[in-house]
Protein backbone atom coordinates (compact mmCIF):
# COMPACT_ATOMS: atom_id res chain seq x y z
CA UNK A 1 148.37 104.66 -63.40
CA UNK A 2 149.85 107.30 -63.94
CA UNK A 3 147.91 110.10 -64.73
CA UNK A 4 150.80 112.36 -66.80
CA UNK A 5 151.71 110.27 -69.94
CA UNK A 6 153.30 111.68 -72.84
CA UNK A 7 154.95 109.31 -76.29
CA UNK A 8 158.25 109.29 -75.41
CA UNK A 9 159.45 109.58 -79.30
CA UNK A 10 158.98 113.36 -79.24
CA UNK A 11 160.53 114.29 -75.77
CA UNK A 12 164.63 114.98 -74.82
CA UNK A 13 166.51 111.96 -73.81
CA UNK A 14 168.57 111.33 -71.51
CA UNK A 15 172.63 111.13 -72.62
CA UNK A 16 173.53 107.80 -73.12
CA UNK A 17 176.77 106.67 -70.36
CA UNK A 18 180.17 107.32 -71.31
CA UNK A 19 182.91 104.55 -70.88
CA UNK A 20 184.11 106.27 -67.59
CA UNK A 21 180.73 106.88 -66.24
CA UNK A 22 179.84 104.17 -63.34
CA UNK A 23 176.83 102.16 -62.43
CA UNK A 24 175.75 102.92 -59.02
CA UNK A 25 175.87 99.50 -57.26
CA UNK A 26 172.91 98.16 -55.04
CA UNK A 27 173.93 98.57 -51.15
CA UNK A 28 170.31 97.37 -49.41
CA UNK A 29 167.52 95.75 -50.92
CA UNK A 30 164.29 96.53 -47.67
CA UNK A 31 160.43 95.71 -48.19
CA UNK A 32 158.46 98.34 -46.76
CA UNK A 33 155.48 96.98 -44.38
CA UNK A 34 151.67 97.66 -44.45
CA UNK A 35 149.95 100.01 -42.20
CA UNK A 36 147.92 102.65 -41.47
CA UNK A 37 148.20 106.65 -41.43
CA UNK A 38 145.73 109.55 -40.65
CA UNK A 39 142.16 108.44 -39.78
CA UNK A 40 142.50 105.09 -41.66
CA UNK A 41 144.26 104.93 -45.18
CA UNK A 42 146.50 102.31 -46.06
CA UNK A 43 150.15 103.20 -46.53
CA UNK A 44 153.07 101.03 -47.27
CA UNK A 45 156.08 102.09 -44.80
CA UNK A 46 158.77 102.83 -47.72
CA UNK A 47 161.95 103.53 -45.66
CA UNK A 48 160.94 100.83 -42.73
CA UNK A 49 164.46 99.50 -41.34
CA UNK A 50 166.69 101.67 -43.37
CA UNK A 51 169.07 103.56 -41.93
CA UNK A 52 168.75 107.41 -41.39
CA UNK A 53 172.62 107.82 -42.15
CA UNK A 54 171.18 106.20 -45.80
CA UNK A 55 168.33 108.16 -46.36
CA UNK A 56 169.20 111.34 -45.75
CA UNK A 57 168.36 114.13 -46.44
CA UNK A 58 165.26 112.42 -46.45
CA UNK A 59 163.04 111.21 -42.75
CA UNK A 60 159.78 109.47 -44.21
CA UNK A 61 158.15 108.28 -47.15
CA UNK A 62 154.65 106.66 -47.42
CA UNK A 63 153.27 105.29 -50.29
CA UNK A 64 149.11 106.14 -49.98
CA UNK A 65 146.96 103.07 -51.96
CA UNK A 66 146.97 102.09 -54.18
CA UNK A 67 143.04 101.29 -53.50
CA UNK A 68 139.87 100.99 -54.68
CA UNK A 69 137.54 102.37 -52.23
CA UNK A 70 133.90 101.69 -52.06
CA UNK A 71 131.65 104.85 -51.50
CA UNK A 72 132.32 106.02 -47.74
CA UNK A 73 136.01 104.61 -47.54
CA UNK A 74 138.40 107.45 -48.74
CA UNK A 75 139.95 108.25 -45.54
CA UNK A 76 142.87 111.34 -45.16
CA UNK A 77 144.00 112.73 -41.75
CA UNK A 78 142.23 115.61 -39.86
CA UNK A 79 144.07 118.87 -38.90
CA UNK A 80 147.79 118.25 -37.67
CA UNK A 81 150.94 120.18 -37.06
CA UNK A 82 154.57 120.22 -38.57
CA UNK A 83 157.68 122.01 -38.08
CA UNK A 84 161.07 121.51 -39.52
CA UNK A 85 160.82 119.75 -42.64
CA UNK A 86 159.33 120.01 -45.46
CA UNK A 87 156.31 117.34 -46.78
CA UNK A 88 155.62 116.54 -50.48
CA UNK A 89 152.37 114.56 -51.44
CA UNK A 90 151.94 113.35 -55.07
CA UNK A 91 149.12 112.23 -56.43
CA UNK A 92 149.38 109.38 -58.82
CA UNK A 93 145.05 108.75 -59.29
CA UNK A 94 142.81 110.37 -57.35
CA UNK A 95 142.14 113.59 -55.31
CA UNK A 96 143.23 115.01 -52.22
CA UNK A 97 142.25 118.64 -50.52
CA UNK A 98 145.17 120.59 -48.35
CA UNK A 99 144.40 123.64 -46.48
CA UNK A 100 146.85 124.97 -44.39
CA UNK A 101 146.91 127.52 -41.50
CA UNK A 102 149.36 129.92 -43.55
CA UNK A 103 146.81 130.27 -46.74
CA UNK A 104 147.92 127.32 -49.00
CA UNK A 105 145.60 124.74 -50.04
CA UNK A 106 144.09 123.42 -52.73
CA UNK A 107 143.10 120.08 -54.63
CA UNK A 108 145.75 117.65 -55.61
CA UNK A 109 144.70 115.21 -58.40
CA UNK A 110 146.11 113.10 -60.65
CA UNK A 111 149.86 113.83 -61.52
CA UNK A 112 149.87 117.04 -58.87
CA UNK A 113 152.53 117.62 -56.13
CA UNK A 114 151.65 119.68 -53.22
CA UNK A 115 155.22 120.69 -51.82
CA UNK A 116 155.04 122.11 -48.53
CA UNK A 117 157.35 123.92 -46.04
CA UNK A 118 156.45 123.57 -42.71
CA UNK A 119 159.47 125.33 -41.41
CA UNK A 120 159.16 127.23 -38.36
CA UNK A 121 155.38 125.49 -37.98
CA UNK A 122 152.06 125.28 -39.86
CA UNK A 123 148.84 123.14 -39.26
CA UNK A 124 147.23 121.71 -42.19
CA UNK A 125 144.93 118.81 -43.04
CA UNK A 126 145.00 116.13 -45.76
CA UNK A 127 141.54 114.80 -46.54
CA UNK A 128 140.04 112.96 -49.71
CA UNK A 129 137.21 116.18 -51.21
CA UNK A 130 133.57 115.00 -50.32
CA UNK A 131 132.58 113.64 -53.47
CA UNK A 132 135.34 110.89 -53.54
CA UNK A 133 134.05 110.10 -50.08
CA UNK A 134 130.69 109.53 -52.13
CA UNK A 135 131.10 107.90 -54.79
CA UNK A 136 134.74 105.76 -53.62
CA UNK A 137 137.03 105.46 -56.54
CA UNK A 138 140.73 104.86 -57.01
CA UNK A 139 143.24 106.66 -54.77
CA UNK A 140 147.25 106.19 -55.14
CA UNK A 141 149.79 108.94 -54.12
CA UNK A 142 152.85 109.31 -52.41
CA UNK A 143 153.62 111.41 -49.25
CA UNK A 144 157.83 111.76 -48.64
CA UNK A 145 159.02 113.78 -45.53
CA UNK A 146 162.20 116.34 -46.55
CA UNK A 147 164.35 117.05 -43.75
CA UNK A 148 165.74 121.03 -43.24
CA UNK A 149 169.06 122.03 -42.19
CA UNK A 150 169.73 123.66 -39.23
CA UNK A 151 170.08 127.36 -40.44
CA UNK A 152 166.59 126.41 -42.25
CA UNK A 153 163.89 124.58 -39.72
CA UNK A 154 162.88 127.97 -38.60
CA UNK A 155 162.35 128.97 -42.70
CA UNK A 156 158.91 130.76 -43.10
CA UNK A 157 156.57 128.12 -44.80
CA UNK A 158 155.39 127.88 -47.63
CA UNK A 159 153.58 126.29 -50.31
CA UNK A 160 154.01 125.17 -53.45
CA UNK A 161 151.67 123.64 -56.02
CA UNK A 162 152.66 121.66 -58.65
CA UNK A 163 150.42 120.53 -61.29
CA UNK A 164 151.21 117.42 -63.27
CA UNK A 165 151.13 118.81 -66.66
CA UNK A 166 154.12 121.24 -65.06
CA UNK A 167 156.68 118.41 -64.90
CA UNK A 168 159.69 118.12 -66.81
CA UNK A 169 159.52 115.34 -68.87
CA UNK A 170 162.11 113.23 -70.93
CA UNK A 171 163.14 110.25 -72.14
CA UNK A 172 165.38 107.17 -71.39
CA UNK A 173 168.10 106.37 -73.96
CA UNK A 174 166.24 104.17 -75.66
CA UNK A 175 162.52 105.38 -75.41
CA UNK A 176 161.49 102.57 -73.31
CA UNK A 177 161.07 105.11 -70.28
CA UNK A 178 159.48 107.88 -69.37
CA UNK A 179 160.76 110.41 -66.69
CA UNK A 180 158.90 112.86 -65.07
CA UNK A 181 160.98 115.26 -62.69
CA UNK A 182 159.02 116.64 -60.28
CA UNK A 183 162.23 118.65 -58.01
CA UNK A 184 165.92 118.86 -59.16
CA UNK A 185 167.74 118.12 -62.02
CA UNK A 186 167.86 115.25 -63.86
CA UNK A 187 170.75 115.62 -67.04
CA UNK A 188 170.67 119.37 -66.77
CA UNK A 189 166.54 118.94 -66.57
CA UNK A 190 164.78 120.84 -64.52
CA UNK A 191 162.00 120.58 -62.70
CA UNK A 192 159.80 122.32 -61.12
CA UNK A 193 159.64 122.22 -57.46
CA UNK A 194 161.71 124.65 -55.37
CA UNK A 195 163.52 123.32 -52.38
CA UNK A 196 165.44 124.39 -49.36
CA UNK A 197 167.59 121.24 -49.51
CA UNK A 198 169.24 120.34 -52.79
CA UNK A 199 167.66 116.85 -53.88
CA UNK A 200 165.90 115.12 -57.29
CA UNK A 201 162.92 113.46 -57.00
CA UNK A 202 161.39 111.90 -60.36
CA UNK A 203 158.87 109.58 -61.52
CA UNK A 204 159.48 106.84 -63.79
CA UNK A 205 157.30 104.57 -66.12
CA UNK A 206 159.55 101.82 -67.65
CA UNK A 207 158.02 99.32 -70.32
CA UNK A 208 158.39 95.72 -69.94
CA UNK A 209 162.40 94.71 -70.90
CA UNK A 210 163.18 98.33 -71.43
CA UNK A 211 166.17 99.67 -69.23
CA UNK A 212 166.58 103.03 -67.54
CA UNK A 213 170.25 103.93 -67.46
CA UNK A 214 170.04 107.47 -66.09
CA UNK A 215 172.48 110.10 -64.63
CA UNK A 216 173.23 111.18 -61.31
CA UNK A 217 174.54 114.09 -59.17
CA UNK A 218 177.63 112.20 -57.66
CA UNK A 219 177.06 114.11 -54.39
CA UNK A 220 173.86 112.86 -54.05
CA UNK A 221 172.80 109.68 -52.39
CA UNK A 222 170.74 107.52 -54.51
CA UNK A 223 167.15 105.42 -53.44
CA UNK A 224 165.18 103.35 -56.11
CA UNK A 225 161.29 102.69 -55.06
CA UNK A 226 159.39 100.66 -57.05
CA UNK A 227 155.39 101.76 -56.67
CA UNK A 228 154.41 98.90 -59.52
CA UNK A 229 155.65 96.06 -61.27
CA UNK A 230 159.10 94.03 -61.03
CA UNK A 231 162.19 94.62 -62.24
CA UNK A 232 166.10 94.81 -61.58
CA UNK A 233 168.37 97.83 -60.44
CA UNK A 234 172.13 97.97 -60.40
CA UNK A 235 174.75 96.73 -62.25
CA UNK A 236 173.75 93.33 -60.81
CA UNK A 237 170.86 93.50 -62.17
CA UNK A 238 169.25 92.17 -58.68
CA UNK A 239 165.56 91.54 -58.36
CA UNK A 240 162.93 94.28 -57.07
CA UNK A 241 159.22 94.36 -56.89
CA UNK A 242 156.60 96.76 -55.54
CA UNK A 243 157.10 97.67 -52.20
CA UNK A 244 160.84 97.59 -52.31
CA UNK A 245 163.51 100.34 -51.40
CA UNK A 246 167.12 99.86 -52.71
CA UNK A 247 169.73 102.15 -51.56
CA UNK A 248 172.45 102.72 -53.97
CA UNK A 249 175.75 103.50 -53.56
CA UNK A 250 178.35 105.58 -55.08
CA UNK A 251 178.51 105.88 -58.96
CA UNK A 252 177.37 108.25 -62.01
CA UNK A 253 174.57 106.68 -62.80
CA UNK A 254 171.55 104.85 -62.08
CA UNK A 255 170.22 101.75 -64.18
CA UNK A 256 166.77 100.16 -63.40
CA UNK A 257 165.21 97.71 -66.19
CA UNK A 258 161.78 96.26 -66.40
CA UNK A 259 160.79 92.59 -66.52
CA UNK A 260 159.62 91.49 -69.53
CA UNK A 261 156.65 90.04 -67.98
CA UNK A 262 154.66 91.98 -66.11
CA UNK A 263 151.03 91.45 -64.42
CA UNK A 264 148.26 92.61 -66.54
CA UNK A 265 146.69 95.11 -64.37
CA UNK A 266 150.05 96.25 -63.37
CA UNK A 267 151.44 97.05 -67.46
CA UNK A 268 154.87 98.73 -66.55
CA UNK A 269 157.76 99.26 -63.99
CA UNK A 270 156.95 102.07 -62.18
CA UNK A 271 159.42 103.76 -59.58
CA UNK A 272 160.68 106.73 -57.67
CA UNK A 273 164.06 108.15 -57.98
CA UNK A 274 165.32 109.88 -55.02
CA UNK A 275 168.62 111.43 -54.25
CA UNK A 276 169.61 114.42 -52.25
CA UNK A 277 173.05 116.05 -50.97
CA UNK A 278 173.03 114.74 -47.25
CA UNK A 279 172.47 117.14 -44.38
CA UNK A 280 175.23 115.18 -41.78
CA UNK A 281 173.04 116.62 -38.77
CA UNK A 282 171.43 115.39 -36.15
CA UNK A 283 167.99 114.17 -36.37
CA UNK A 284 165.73 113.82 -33.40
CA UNK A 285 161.82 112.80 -34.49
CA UNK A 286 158.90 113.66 -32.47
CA UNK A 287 155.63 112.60 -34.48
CA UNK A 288 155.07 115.37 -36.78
CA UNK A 289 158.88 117.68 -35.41
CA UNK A 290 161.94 116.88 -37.09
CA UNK A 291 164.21 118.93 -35.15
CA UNK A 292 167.90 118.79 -34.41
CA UNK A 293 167.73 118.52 -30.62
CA UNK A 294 165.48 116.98 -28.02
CA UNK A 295 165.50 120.50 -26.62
CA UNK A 296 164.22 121.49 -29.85
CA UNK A 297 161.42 118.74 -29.91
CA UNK A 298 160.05 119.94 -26.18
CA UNK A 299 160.14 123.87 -27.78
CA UNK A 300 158.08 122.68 -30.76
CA UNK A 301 155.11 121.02 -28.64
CA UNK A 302 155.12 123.71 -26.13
CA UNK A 303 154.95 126.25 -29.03
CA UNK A 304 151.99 124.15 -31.04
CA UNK A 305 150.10 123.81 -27.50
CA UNK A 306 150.72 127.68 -27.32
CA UNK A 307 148.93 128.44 -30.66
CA UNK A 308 152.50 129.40 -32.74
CA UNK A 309 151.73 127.74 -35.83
CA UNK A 310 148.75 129.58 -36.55
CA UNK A 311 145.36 128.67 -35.98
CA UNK A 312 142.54 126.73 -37.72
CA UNK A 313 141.14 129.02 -40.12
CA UNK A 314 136.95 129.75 -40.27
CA UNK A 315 134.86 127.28 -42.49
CA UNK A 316 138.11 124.75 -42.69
CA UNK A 317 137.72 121.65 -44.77
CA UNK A 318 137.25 118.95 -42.33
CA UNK A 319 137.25 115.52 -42.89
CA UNK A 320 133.79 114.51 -45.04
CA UNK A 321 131.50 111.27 -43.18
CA UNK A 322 128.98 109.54 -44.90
């Protein structure tokens, strides 16, 4: 890990702070439990016991893996429905097939985002490609849930695919980071993922004792993830570790540093940066429906039961057995 690497020596950096520019301070520090998703793969529960006032504009994040599956392991999900949101997997190592009842799909593999609108409702399916399922290997990604406004749950959806080598990528201050923005802007960097809600997600690889001291849309709320390794975050400096949220609070600026030790098999800090201009609507949750109303919820199942979000297409991918 991670599959897009680049020497940070030849890419933009970030601008360094500027005496009135302020550290966003740490607000929540949550450890995100174990468990399972789909027809078996094990998923770390990122946002477990946070808030939704906190989050938003953001309803779920899972982080897939990381695992090394023996040969008949790799388990996805089968064929499912959404509406109202939008869901984002990235792949940090290993594969993944989509197909999708509105003609998106494709393979999503080391580095790639598959961004996906589900909008006024889709079906798709999520399943590790049948010669992972063979021959096992390493699997690590990252699925987040993006909620919709109002005016735009009943958007038509769509599909976006984003391969790694399309990210923008820069540099911290000092070199001892690399960013990779995979939506938003990070510094007047943008990348490349188009979204209904305005947000930044990025990927970050910082070396042992090197600090990330980064800017950030003051509108925006702020969440720090960590996927790998230990560090600190905030102006604090306060402890975090894999498997750890922190929600920020208000400020210009985000500053995450690495421990100078880190575990051998685990070289570097790695974490997720996530921020997005909050929604401020009402959120009712269903399984797969994110709507606004529980009115809204009751439409969505009736319409999936119906056959509105399209149908199963002929010769689908389905879910590979050994």
């Amino acid at each position: 890990m991670p599959a897009i690497t680049a020497d940070t020596l030849t890419l933009p950096r970030v601008t360094a702070p500027s005496p009135s520019d302020t550290e966003r301070p740490v607000r929540s520090i949550t450890t995100g439990p174990r468990g399972y998703e789909g027809e078996g793969f094990p998923v770390v529960r990122a946002f477990a016991g946070v808030s939704a006032a906190d989050l938003d504009p953001f309803v779920h994040m899972d982080q897939m893996g990381e695992v090394e599956y023996e040969p008949g392991e790799p388990r996805g999900t089968d064929w499912h429905p959404h509406r109202g949101f939008e869901t984002v997997t990235y792949m940090i190592d290993g594969r993944f097939a989509h197909q999708d009842s509105h003609g998106g799909g494709g393979l999503i593999t080391d580095g790639a985002t598959q961004w996906m609108t589900a909008g006024s409702g889709i079906l798709h399916i999520e399943t590790p490609p049948a010669e992972l399922v063979e021959s096992g290997g390493l699997f690590h990604g990252v699925q987040l849930w993006v909620n919709l406004p109002r005016h735009n749950k009943f958007a038509a959806p769509r599909y976006q695919a984003i391969e790694g080598g399309e990210v923008k990528l820069l540099s911290s201050d000092d070199g001892g980071a690399l960013v990779r923005v995979i939506a938003g802007d990070v510094d007047g960097h943008q990348g490349p993922g188009v979204t209904h809600t305005p947000i930044t997600l990025a990927h970050t690889t910082i070396q042992p004792g090197a600090r990330l001291d980064i800017p950030w849309h003051r509108d925006f709320n702020a969440l720090v993830y960590v996927l790998s390794g230990r560090g600190t975050v905030g102006p604090a400096r306060q402890p975090i570790r894999q498997g750890q949220l922190a929600v920020l609070g208000t400020g210009d600026r985000i500053s995450v540093e690495a421990d100078a030790g880190q575990d051998s098999h685990r070289p570097a800090l790695e974490i997720l940066l996530l921020g997005g201009k909050p929604i401020r609507e009402p959120v009712v949750q269903y399984g797969p429906f994110v709507m606004n109303t529980k009115a809204e919820l009751i439409q969505a199942l009736e319409d999936y039961q119906a056959g509105k979000f399209g149908t199963v297409p002929p010769n689908a991918l389905m879910p590979h057995r050994i």
